[in-house]
C-alpha atoms as a PDB file:
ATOM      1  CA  UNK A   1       0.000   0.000   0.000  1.00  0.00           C
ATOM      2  CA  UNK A   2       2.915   2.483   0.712  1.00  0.00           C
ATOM      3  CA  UNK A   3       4.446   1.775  -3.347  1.00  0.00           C
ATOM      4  CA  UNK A   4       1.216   2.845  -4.394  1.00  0.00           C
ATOM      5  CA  UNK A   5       0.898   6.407  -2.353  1.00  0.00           C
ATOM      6  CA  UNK A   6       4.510   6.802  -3.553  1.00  0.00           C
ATOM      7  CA  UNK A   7       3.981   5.829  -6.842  1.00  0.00           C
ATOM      8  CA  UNK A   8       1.202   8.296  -6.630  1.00  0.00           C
ATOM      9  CA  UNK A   9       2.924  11.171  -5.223  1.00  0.00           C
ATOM     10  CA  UNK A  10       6.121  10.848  -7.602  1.00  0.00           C
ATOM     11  CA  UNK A  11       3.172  11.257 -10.826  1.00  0.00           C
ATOM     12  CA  UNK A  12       1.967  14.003  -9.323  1.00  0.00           C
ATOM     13  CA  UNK A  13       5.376  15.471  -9.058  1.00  0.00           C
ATOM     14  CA  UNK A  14       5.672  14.545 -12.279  1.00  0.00           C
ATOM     15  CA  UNK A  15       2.610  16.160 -13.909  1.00  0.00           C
ATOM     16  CA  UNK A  16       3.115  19.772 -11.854  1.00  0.00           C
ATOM     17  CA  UNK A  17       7.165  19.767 -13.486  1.00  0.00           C
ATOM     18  CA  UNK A  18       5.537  18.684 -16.978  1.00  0.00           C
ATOM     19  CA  UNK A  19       2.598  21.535 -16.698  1.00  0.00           C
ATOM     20  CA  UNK A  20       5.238  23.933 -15.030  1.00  0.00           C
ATOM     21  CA  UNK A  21       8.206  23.248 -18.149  1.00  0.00           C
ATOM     22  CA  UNK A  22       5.149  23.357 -21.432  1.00  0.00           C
ATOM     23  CA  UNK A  23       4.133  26.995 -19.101  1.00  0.00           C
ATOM     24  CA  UNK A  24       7.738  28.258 -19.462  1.00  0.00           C
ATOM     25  CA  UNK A  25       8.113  27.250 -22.931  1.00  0.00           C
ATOM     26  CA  UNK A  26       5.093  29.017 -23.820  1.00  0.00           C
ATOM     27  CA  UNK A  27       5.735  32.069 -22.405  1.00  0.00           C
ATOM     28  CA  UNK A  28       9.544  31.948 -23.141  1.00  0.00           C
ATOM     29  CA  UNK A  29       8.090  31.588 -27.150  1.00  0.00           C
ATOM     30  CA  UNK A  30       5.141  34.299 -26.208  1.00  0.00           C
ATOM     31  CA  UNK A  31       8.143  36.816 -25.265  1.00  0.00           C
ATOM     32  CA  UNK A  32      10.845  36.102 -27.323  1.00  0.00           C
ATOM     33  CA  UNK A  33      10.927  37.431 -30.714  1.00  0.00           C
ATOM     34  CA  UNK A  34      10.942  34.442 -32.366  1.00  0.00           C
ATOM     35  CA  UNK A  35      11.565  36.307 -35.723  1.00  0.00           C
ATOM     36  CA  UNK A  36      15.465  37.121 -34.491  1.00  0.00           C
ATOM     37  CA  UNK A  37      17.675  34.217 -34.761  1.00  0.00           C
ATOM     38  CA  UNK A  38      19.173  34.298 -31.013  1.00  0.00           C
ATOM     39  CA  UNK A  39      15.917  34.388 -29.864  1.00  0.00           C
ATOM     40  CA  UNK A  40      14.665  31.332 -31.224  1.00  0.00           C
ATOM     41  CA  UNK A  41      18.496  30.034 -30.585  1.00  0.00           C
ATOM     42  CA  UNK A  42      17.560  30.889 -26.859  1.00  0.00           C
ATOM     43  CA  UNK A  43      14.463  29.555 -26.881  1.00  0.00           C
ATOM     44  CA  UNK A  44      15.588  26.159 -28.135  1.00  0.00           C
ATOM     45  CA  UNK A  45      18.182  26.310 -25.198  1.00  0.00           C
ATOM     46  CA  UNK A  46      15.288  26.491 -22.756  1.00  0.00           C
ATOM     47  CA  UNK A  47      13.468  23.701 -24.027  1.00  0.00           C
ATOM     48  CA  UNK A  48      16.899  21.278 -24.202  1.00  0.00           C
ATOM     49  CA  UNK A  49      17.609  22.005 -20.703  1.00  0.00           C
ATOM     50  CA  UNK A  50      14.132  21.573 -19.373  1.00  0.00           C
ATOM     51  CA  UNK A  51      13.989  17.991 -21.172  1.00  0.00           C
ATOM     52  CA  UNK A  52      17.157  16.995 -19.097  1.00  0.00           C
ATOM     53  CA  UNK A  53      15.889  18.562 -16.261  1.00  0.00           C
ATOM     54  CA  UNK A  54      12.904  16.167 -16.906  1.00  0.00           C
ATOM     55  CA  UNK A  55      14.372  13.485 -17.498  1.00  0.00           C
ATOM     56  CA  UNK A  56      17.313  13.600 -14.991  1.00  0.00           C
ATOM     57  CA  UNK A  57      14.650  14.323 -11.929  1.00  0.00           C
ATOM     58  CA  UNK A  58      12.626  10.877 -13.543  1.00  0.00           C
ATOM     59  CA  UNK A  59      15.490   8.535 -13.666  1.00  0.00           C
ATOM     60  CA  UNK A  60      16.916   9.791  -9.946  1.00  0.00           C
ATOM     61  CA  UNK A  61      13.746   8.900  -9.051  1.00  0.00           C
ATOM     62  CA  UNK A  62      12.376   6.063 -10.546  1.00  0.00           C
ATOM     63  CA  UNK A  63      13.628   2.241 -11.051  1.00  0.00           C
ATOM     64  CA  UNK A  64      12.328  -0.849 -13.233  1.00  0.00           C
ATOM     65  CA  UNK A  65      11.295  -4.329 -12.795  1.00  0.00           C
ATOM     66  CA  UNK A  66      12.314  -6.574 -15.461  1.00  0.00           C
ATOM     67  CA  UNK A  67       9.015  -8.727 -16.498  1.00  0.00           C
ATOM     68  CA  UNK A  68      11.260 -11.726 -17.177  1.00  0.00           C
ATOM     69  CA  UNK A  69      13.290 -12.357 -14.201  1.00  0.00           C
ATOM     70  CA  UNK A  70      11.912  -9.646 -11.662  1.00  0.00           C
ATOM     71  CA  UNK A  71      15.260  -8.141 -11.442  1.00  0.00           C
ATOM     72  CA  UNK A  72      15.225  -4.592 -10.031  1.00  0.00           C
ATOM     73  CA  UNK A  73      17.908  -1.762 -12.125  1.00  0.00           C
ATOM     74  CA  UNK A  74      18.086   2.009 -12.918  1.00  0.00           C
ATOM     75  CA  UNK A  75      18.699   3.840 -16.486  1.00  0.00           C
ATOM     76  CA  UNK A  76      20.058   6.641 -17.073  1.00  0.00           C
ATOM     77  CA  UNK A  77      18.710   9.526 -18.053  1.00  0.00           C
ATOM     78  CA  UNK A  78      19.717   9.283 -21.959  1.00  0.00           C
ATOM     79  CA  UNK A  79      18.235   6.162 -21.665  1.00  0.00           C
ATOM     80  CA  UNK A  80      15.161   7.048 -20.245  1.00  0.00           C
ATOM     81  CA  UNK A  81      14.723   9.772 -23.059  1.00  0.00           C
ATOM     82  CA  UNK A  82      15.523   7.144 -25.986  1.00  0.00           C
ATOM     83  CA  UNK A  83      13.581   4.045 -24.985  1.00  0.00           C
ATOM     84  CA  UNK A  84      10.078   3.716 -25.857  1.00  0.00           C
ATOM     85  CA  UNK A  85       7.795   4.135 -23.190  1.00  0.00           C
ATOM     86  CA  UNK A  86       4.401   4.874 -21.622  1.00  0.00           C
ATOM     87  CA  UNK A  87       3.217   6.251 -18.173  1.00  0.00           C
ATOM     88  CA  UNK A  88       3.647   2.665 -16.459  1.00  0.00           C
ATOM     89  CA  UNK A  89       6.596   1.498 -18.487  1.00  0.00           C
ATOM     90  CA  UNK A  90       9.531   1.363 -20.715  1.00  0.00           C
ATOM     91  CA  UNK A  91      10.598  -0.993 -23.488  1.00  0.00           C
ATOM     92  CA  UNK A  92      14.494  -1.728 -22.571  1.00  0.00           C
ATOM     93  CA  UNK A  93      16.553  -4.662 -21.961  1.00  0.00           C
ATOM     94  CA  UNK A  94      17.143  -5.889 -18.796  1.00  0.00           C
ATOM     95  CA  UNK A  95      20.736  -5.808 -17.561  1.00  0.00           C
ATOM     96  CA  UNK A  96      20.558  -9.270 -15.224  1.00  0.00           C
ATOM     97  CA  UNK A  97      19.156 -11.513 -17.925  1.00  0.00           C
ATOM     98  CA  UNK A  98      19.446  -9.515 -21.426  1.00  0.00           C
ATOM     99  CA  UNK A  99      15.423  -9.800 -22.264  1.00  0.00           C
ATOM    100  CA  UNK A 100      13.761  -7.027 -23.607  1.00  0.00           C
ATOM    101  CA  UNK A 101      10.603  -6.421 -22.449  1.00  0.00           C
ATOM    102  CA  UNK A 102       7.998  -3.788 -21.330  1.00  0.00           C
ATOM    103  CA  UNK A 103       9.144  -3.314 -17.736  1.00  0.00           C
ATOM    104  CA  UNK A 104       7.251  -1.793 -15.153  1.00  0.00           C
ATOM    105  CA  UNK A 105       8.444   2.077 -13.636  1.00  0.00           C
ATOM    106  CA  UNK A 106       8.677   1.897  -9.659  1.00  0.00           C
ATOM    107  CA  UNK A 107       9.456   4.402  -7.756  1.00  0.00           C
ATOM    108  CA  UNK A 108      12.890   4.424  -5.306  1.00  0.00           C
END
């Protein structure tokens, strides 16, 4: 019962820093004059940085369970940004028995 309040808890953490970073892109594109170069050079720079901002926080935070062997491991953030995934999981390959496999996102 206490995965599941802090699984809960770490997606709503989750949702405010994804509604927070699409806010300051917005405005940051609202702003900026997007019809200077730098601007929009600037403007890219914000979005990079919040996507590893993202994704860093996510992979501090989260592990996986391997659906094959039930092995626990962590990726890292590049990782997490490459594989395929969904809310509840990621498509990657696990590092104690090399299957690939849908594996479930738990939190730490």
């Amino acid at each position: 019962m206490e995965d599941k309040g802090r699984e809960r808890a770490l997606s709503i953490k989750i949702i405010i820093m994804l509604a927070v970073y699409i806010g300051v892109i917005t405005d940051a594109a609202i702003l900026l004059n997007m019809e200077e170069t730098w601007n929009a050079v600037l403007w890219f720079v914000i979005v990079i940085a919040g996507l590893v901002i993202l994704f860093t926080y996510h992979s501090r935070h989260v592990a996986f369970i391997c659906k094959s062997c039930g092995s626990r491991f962590e990726i890292t953030p590049l990782k997490d940004f490459l594989s395929p995934h969904s809310t509840r999981s990621h498509y990657l390959k696990c590092p104690q028995c090399g299957k690939r496999a849908w594996d479930k996102v738990v939190p730490k």
